[in-house]
C-alpha atoms as a PDB file:
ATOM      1  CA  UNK A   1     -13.050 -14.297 -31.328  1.00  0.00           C
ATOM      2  CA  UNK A   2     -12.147 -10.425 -32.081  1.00  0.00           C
ATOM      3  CA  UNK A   3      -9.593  -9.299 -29.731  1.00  0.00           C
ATOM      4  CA  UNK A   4      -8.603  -5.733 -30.483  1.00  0.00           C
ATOM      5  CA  UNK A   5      -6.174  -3.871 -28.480  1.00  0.00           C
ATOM      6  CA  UNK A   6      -7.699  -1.037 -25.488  1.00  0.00           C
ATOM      7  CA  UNK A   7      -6.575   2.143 -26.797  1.00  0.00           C
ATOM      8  CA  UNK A   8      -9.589   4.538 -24.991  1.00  0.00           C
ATOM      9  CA  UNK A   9     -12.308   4.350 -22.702  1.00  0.00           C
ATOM     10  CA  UNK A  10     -15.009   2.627 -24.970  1.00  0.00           C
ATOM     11  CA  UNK A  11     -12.098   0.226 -25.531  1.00  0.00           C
ATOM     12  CA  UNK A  12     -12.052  -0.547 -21.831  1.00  0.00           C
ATOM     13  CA  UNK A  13     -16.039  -0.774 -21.475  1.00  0.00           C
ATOM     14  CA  UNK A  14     -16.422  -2.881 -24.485  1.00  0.00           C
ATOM     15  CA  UNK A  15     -13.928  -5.666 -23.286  1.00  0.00           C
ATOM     16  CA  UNK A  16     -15.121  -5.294 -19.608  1.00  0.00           C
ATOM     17  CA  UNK A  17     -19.193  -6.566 -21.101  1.00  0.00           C
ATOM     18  CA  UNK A  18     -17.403  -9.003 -23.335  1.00  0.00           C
ATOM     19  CA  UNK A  19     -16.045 -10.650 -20.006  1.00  0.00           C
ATOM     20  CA  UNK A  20     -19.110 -10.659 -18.239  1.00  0.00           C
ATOM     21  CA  UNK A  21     -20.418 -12.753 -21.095  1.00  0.00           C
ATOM     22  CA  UNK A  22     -17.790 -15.110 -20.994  1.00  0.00           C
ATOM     23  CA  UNK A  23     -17.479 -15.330 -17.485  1.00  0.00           C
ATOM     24  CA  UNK A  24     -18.920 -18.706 -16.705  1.00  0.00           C
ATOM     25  CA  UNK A  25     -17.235 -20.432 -19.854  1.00  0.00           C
ATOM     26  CA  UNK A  26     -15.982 -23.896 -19.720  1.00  0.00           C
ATOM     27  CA  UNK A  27     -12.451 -24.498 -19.406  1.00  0.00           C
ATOM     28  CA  UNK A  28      -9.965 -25.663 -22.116  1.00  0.00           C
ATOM     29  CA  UNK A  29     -12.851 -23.784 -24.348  1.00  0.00           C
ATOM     30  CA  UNK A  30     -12.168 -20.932 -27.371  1.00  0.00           C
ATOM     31  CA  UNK A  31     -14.393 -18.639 -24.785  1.00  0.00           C
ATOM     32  CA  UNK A  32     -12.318 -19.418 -22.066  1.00  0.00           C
ATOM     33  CA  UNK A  33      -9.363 -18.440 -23.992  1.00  0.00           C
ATOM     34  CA  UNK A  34     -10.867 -15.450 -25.101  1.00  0.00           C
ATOM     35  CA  UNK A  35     -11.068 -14.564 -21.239  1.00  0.00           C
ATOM     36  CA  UNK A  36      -7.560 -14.904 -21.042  1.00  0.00           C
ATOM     37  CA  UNK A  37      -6.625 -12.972 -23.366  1.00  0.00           C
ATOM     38  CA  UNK A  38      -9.178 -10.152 -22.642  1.00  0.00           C
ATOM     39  CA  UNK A  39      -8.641  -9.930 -18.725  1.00  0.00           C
ATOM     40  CA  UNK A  40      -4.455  -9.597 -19.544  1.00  0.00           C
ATOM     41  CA  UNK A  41      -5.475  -6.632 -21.673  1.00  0.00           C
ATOM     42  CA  UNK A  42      -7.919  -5.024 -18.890  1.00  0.00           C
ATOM     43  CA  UNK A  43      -5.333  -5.530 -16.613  1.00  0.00           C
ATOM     44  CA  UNK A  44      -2.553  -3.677 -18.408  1.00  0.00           C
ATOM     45  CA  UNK A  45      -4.972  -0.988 -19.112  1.00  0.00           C
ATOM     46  CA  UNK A  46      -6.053  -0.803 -15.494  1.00  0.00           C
ATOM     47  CA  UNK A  47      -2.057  -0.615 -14.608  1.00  0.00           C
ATOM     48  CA  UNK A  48      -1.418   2.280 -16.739  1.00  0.00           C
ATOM     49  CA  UNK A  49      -4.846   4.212 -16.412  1.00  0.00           C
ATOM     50  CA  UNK A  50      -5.719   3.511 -12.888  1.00  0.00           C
ATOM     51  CA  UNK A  51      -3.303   3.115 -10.899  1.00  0.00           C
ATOM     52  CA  UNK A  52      -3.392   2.017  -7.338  1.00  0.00           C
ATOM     53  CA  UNK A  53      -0.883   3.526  -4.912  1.00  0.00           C
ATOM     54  CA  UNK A  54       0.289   0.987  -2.208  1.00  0.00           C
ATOM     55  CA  UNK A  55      -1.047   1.152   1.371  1.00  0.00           C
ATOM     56  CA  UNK A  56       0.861   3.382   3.944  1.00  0.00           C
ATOM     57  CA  UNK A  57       3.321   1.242   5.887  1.00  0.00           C
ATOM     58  CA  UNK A  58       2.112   1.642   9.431  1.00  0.00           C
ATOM     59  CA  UNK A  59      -1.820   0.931   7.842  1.00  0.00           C
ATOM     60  CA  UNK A  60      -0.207  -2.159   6.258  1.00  0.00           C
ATOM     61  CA  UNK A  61       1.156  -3.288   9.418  1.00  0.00           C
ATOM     62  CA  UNK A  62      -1.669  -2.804  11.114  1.00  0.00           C
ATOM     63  CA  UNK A  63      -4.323  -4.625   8.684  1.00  0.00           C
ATOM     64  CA  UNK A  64      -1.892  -7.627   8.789  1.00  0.00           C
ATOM     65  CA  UNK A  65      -2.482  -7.715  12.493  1.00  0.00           C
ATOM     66  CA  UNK A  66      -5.794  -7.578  11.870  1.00  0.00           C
ATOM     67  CA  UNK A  67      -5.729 -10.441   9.636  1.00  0.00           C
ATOM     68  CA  UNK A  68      -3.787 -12.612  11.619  1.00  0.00           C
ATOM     69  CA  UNK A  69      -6.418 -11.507  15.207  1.00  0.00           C
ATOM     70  CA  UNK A  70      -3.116 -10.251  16.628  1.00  0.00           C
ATOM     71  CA  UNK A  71      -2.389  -6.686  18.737  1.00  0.00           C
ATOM     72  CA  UNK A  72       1.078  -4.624  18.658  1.00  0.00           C
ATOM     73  CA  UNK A  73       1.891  -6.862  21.411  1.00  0.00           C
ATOM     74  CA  UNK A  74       2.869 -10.200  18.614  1.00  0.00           C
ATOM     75  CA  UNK A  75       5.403  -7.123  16.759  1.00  0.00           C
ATOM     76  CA  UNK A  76       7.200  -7.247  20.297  1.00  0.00           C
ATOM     77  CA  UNK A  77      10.703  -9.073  18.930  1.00  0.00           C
ATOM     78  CA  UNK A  78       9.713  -8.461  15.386  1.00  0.00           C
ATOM     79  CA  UNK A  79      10.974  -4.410  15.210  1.00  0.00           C
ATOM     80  CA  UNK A  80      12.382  -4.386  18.475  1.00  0.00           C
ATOM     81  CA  UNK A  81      11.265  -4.440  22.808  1.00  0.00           C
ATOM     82  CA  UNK A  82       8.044  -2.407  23.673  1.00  0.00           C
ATOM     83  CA  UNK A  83       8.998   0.857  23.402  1.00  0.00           C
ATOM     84  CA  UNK A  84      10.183   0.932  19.634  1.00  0.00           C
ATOM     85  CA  UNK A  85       7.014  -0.603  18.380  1.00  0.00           C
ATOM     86  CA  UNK A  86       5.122   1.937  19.598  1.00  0.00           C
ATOM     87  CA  UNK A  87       7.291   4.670  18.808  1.00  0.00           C
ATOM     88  CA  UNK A  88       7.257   3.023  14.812  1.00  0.00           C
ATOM     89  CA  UNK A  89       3.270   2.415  15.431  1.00  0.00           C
ATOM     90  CA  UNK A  90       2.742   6.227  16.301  1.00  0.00           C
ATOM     91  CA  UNK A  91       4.861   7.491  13.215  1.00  0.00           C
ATOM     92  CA  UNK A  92       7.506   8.596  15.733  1.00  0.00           C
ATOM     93  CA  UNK A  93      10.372   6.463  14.513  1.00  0.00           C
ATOM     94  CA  UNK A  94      10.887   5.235  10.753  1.00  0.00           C
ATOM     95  CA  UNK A  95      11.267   1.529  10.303  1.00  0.00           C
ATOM     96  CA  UNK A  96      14.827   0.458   9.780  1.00  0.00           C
ATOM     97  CA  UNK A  97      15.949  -1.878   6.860  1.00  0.00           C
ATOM     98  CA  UNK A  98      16.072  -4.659   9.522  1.00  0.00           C
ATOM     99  CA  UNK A  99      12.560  -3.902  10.753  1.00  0.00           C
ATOM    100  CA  UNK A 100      11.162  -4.133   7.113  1.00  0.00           C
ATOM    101  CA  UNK A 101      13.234  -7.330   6.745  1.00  0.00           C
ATOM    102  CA  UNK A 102      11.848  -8.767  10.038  1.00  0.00           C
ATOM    103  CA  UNK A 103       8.239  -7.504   8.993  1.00  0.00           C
ATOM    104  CA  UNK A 104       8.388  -8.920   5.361  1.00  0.00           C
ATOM    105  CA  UNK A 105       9.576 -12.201   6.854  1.00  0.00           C
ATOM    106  CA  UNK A 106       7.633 -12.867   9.874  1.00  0.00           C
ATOM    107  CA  UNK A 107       4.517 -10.939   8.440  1.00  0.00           C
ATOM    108  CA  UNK A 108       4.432 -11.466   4.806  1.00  0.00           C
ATOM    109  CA  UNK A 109       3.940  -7.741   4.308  1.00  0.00           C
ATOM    110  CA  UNK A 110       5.293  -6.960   0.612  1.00  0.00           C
ATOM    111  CA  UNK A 111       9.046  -4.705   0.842  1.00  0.00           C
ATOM    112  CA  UNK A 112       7.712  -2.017  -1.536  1.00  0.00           C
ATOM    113  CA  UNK A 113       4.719  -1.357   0.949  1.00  0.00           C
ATOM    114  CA  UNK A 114       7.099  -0.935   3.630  1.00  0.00           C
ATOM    115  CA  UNK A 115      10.210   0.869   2.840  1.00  0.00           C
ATOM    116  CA  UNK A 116       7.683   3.860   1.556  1.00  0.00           C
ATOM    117  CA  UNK A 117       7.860   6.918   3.877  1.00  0.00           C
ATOM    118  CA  UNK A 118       4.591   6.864   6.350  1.00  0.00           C
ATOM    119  CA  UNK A 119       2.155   9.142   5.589  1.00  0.00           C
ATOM    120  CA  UNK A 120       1.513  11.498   9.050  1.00  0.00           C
ATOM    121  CA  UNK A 121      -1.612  12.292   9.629  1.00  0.00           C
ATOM    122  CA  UNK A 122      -2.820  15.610  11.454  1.00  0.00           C
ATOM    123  CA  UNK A 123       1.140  16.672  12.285  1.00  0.00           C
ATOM    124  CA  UNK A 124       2.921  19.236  11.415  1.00  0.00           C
ATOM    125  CA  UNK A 125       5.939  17.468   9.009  1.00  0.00           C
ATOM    126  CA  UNK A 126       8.849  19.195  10.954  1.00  0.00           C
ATOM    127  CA  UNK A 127       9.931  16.950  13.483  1.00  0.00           C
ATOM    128  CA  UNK A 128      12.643  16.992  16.268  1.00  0.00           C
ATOM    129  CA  UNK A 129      14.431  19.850  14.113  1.00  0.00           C
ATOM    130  CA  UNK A 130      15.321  23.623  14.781  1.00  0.00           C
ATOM    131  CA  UNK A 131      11.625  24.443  14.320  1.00  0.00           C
ATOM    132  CA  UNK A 132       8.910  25.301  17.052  1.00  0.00           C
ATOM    133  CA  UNK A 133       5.678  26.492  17.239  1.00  0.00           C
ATOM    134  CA  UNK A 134       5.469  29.909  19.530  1.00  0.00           C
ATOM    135  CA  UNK A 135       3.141  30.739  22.011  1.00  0.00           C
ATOM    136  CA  UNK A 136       0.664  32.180  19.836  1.00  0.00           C
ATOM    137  CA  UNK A 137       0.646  29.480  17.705  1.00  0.00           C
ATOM    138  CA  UNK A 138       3.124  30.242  14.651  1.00  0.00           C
ATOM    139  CA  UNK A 139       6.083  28.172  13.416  1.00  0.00           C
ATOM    140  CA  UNK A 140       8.976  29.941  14.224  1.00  0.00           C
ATOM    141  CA  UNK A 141      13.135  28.930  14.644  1.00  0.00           C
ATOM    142  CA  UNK A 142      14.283  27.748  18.133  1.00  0.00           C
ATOM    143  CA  UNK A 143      16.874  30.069  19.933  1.00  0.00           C
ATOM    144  CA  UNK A 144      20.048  29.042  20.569  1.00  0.00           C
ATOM    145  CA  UNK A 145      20.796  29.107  23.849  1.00  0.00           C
END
């Protein structure tokens, strides 16, 4: 068994063929071992050199839903009545510390997934501010009245 640290690329490709080989080894063996050891390395290298970034909140709600064969309805009493989990569902309304609470609880959805800002899609990022778009279409400050 020569275990050598994953520095590089080749590093990385060498160990990933070395655990295909050992894939199927017996348990409680010196391959098996090897495994171990091998798969902790490709992991760390995988943390630092390919990094995954976590789901968007509302997505991660929403595939947890899916998961469980449940609609918006079943978050009715989870992040509040009717009308708040749409308004969270639509990107409308952040979720509050108390709805990421409720949602890890009851849902099992990890904190650091949720208390990340949701990613809008296909909107303009200034909300319910001093900005407005104009009739012919440009972003322009809202008179005062």
């Amino acid at each position: 068994m020569e275990i050598r640290p994953i520095k590089e690329e080749v590093d990385y490709e060498r160990a990933l063929r070395r655990v295909e080989e050992l894939w199927d080894s017996p348990k409680s063996s010196p391959q098996s071992d090897e495994l171990d050891v091998l798969v902790t390395l490709i992991e760390a290298y995988e943390r630092e050199h390919y990094p995954i970034d976590l789901p968007d909140p509302i997505e991660a709600i929403k595939f947890r839903l899916e998961q469980k064969g449940k609609d918006l309805r079943s978050l009715v009493g989870v992040i509040g009545q009717r009308t708040r989990v749409y308004e969270v569902m639509r990107g409308d309304r952040p979720l509050s510390l108390n709805m990421i609470r409720s949602l890890h609880e009851k849902l099992g959805i990890p904190a650091e997934v949720l208390i990340q800002p949701v990613r809008r899609k296909g909107r303009s990022s200034v909300r319910h501010g001093s900005m407005r778009r104009n009739k012919d279409g440009r972003v322009g400050m809202r008179k005062s009245a």
